[in-house]
PDB file of N, CA and C in Angstrom:
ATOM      1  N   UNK A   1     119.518  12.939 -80.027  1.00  0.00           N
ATOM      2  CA  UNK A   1     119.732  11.509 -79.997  1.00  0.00           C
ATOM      3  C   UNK A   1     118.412  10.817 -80.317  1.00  0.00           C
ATOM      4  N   UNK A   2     118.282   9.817 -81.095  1.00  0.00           N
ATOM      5  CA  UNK A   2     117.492   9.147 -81.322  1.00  0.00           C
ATOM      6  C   UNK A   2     117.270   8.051 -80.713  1.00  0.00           C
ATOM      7  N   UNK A   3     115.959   8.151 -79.944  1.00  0.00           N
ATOM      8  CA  UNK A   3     116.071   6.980 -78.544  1.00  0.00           C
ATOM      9  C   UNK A   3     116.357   5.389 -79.255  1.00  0.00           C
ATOM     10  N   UNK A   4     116.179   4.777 -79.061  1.00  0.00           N
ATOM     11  CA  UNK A   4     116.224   3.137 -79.765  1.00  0.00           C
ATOM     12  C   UNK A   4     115.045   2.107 -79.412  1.00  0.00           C
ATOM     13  N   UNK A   5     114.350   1.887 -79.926  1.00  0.00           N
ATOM     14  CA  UNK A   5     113.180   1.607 -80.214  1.00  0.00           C
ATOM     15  C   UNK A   5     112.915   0.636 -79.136  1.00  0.00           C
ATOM     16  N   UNK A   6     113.647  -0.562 -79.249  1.00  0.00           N
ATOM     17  CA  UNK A   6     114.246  -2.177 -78.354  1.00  0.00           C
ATOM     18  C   UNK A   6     114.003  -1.215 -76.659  1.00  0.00           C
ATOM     19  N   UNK A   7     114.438   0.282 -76.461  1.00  0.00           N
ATOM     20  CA  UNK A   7     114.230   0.348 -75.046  1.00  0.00           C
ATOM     21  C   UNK A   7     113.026   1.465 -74.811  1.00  0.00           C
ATOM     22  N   UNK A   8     112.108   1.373 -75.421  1.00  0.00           N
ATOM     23  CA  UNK A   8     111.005   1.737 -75.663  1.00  0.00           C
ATOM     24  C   UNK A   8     109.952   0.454 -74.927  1.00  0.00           C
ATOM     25  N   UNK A   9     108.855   0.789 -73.884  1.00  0.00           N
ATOM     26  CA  UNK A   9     107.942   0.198 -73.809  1.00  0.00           C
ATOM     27  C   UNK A   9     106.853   0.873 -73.005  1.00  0.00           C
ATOM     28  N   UNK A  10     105.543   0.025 -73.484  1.00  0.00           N
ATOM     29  CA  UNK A  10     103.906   0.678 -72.958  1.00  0.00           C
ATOM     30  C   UNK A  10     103.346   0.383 -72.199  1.00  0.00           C
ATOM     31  N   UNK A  11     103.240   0.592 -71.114  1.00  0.00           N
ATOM     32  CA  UNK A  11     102.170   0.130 -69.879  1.00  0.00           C
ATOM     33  C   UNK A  11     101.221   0.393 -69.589  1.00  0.00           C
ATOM     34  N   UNK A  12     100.016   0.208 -69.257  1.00  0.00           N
ATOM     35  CA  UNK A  12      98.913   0.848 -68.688  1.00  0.00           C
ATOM     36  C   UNK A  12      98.754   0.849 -67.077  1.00  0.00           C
ATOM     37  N   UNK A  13      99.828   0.478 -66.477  1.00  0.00           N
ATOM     38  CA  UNK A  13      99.804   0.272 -64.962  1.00  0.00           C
ATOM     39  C   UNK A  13     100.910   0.772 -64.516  1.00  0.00           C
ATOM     40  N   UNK A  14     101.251   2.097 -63.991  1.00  0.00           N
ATOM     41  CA  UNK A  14     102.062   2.452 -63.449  1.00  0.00           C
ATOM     42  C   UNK A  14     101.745   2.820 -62.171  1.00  0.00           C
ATOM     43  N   UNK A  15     102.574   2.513 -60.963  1.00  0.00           N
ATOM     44  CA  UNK A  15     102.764   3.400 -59.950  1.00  0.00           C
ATOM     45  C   UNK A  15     101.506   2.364 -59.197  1.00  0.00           C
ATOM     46  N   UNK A  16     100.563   2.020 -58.934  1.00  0.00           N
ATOM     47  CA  UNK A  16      99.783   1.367 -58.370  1.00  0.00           C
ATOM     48  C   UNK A  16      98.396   2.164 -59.296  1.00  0.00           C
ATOM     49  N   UNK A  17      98.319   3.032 -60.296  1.00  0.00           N
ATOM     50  CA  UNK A  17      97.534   3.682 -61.137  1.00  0.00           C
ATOM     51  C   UNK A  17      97.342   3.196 -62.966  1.00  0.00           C
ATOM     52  N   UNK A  18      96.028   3.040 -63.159  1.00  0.00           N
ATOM     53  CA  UNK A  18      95.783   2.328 -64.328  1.00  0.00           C
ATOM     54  C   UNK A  18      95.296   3.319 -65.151  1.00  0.00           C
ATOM     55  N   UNK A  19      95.559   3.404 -66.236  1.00  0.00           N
ATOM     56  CA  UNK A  19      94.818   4.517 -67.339  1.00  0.00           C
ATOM     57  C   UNK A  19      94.803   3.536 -68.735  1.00  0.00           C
ATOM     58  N   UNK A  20      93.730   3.895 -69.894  1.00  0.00           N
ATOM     59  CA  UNK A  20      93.274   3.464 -70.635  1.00  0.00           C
ATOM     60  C   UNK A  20      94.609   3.846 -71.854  1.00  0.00           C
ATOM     61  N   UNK A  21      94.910   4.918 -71.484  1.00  0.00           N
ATOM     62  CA  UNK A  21      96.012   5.928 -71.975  1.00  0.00           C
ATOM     63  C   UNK A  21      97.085   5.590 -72.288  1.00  0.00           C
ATOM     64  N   UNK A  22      97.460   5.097 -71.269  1.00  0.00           N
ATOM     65  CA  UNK A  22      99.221   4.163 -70.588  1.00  0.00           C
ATOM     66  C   UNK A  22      99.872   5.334 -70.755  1.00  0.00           C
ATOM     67  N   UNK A  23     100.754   4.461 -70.176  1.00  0.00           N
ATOM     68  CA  UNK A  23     102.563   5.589 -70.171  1.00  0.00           C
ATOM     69  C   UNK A  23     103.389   4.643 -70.876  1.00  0.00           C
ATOM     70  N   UNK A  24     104.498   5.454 -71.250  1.00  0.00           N
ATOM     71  CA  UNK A  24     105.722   5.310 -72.370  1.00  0.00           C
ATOM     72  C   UNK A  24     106.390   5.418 -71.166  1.00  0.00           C
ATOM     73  N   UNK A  25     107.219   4.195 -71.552  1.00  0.00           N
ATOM     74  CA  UNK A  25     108.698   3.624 -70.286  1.00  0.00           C
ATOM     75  C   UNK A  25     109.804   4.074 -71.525  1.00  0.00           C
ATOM     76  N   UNK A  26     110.660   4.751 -71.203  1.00  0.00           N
ATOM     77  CA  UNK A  26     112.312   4.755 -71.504  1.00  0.00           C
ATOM     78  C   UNK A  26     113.139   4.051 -70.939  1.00  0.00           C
ATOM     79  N   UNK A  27     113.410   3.434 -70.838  1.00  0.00           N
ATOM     80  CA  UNK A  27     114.852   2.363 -70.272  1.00  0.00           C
ATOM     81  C   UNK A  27     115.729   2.926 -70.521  1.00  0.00           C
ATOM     82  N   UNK A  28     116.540   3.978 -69.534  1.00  0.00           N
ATOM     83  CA  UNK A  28     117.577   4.708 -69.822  1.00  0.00           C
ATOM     84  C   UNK A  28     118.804   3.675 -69.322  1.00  0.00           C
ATOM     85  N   UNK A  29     118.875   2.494 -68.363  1.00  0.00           N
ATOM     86  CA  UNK A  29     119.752   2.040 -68.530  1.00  0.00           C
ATOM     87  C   UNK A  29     120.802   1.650 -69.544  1.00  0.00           C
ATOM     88  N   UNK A  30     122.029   1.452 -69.312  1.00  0.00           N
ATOM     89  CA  UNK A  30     122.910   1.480 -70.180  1.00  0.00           C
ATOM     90  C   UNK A  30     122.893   2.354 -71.134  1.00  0.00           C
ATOM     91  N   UNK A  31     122.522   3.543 -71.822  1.00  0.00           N
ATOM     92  CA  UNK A  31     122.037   4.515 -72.207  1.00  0.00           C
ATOM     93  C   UNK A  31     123.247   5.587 -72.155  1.00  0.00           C
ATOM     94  N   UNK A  32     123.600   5.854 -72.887  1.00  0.00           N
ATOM     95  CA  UNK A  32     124.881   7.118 -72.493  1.00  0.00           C
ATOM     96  C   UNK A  32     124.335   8.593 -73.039  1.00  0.00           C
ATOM     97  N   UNK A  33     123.830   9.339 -71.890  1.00  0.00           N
ATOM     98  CA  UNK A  33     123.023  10.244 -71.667  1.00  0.00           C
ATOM     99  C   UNK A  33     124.020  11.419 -72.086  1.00  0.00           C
ATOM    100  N   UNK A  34     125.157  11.336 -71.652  1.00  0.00           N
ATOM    101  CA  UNK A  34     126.270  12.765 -71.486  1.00  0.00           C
ATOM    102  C   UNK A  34     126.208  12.824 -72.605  1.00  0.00           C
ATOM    103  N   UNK A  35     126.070  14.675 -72.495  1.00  0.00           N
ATOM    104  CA  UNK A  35     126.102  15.727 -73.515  1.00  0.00           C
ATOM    105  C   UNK A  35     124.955  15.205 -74.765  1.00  0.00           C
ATOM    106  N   UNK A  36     123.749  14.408 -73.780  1.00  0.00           N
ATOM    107  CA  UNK A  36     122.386  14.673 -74.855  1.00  0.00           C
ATOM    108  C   UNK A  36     121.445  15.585 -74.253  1.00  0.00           C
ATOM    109  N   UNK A  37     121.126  16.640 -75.378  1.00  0.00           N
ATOM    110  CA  UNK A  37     120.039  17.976 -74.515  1.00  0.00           C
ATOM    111  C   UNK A  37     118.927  17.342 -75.162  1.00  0.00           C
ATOM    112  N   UNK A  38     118.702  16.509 -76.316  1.00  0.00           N
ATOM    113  CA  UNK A  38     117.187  16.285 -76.872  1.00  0.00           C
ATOM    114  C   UNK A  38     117.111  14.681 -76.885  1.00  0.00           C
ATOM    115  N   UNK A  39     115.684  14.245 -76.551  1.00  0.00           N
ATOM    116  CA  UNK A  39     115.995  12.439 -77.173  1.00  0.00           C
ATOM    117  C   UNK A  39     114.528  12.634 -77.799  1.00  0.00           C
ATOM    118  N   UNK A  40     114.630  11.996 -79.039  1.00  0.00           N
ATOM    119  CA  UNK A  40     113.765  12.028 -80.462  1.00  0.00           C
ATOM    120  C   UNK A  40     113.097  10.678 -80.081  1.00  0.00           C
ATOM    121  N   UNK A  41     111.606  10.497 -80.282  1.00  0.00           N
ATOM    122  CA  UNK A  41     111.535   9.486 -80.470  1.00  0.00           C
ATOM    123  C   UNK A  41     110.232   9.451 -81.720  1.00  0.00           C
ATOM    124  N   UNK A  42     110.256   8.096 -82.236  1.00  0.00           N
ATOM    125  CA  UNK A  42     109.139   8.259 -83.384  1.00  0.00           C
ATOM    126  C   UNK A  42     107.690   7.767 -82.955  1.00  0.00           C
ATOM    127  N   UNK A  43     106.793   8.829 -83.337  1.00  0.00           N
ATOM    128  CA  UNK A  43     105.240   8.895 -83.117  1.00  0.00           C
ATOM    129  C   UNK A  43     104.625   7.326 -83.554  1.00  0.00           C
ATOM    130  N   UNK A  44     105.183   6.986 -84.739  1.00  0.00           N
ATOM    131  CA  UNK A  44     104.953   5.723 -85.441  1.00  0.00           C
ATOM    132  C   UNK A  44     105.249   4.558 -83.957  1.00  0.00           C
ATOM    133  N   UNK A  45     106.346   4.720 -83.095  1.00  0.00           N
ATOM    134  CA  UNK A  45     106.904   3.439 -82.848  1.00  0.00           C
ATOM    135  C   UNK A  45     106.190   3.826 -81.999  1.00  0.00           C
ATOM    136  N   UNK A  46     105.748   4.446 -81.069  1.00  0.00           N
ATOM    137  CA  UNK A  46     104.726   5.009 -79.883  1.00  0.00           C
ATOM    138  C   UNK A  46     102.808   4.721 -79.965  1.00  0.00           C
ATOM    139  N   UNK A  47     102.879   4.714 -81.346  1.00  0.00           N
ATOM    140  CA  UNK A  47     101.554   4.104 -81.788  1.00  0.00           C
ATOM    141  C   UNK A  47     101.433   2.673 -82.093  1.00  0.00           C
ATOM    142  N   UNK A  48     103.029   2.099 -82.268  1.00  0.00           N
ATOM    143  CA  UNK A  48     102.863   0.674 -82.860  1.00  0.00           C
ATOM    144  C   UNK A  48     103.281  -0.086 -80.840  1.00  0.00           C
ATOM    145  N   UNK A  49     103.676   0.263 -79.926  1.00  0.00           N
ATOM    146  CA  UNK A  49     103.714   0.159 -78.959  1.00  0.00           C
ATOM    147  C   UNK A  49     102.305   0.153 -78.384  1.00  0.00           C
ATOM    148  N   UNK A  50     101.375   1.092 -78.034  1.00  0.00           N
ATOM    149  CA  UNK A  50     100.696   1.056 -77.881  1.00  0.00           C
ATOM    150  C   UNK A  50      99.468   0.273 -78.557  1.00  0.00           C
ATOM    151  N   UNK A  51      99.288  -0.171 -79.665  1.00  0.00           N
ATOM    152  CA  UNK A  51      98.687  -0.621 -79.944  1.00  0.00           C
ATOM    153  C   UNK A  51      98.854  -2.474 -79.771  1.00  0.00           C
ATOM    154  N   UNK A  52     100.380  -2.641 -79.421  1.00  0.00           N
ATOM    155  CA  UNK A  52     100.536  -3.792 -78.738  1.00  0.00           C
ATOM    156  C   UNK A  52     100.031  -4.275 -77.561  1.00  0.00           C
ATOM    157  N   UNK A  53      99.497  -3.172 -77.050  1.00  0.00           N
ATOM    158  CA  UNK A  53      99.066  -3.010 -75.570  1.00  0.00           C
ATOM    159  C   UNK A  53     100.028  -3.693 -74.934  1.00  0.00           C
ATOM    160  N   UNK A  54      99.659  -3.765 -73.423  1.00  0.00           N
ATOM    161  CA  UNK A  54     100.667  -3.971 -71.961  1.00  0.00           C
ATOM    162  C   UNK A  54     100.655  -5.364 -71.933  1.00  0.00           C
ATOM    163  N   UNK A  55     101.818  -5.752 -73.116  1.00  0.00           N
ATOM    164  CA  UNK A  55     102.118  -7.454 -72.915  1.00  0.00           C
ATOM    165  C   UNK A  55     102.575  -7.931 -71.752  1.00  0.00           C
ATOM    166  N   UNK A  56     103.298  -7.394 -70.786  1.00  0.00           N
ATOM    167  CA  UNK A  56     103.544  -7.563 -69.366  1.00  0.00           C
ATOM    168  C   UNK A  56     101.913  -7.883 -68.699  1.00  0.00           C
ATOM    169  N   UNK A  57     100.938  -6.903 -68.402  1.00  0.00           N
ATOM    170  CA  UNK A  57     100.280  -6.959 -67.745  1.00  0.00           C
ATOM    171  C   UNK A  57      99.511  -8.448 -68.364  1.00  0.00           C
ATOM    172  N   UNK A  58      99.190  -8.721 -69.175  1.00  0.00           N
ATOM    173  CA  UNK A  58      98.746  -9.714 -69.958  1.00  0.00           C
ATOM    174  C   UNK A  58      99.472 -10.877 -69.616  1.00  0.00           C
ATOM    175  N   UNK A  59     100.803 -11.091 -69.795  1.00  0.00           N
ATOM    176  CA  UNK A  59     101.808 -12.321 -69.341  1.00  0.00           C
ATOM    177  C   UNK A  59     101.331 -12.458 -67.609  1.00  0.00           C
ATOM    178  N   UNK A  60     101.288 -11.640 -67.180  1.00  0.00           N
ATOM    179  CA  UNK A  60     101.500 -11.630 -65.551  1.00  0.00           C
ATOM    180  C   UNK A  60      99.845 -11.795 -65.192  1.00  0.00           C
ATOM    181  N   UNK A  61      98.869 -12.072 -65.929  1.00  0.00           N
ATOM    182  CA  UNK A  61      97.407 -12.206 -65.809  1.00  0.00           C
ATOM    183  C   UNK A  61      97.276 -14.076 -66.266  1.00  0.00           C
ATOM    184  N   UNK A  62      98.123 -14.152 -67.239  1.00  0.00           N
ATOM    185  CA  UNK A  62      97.944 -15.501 -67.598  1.00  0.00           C
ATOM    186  C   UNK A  62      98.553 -16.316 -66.664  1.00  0.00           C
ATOM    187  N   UNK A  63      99.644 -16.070 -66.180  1.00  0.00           N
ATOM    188  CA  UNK A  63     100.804 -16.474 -64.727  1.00  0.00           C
ATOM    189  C   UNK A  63      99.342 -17.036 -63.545  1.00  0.00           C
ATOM    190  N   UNK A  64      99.203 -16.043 -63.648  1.00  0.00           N
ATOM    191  CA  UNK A  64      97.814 -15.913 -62.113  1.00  0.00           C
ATOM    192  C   UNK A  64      96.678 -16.935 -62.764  1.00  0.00           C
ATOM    193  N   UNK A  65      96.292 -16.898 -63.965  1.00  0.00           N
ATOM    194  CA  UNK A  65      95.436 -18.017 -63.950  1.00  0.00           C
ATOM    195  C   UNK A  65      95.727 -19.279 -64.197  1.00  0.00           C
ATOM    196  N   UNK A  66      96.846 -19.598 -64.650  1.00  0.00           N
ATOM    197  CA  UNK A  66      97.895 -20.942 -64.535  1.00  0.00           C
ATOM    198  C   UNK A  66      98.208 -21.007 -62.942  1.00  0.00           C
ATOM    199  N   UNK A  67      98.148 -20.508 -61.907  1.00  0.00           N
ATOM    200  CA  UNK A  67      98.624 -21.079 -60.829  1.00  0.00           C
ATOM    201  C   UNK A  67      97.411 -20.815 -59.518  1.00  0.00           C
ATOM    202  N   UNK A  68      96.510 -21.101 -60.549  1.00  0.00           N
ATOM    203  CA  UNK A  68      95.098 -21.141 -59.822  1.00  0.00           C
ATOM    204  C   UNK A  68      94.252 -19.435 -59.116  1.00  0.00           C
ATOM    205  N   UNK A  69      94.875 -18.689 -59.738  1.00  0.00           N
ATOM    206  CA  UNK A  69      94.357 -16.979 -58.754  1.00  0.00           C
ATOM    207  C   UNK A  69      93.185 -17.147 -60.189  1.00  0.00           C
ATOM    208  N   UNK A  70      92.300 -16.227 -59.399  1.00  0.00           N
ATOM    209  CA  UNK A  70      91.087 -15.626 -60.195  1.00  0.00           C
ATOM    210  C   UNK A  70      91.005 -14.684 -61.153  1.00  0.00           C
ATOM    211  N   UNK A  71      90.051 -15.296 -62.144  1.00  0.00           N
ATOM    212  CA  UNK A  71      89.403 -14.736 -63.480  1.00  0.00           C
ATOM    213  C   UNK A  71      90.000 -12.977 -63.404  1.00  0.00           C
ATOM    214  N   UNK A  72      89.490 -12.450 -62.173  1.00  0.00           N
ATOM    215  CA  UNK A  72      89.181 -10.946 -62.146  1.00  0.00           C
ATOM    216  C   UNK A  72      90.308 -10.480 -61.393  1.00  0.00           C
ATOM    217  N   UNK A  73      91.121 -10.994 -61.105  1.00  0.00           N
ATOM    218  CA  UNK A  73      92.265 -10.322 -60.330  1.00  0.00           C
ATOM    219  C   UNK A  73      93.367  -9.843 -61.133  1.00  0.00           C
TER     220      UNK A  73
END
């Protein structure tokens, strides 16, 4: 099966742990898993993800300095 790109995303903050590295999120929700033994995904969309970097962590940094929290938090 070929995962689908749309539930593909990159974080660098998982778990309460930060890496320069990040991790690859699958969104298996809604996802119909039965009778898949392989899920494919492309190196390209994993590099073009990552190189978007962690737009979450970024949205949720700008949040905090719009409602007055600090530079470094």
């Amino acid at each position: 099966m070929k995962f689908p790109r749309q539930k593909l995303r990159f974080t660098s903050t998982y778990g309460g742990d930060r890496s320069d590295d990040g991790w690859l999120l699958l969104d298996v929700r809604n996802v119909d898993l039965e009778g898949v033994s392989q899920l494919v995904i492309s190196l390209a969309d994993v590099r073009e993800l990552q190189a978007q970097g962690d737009q979450q962590a970024e949205v949720l940094k700008q949040a905090r300095n719009l409602l007055g929290g600090g530079e470094g938090e």
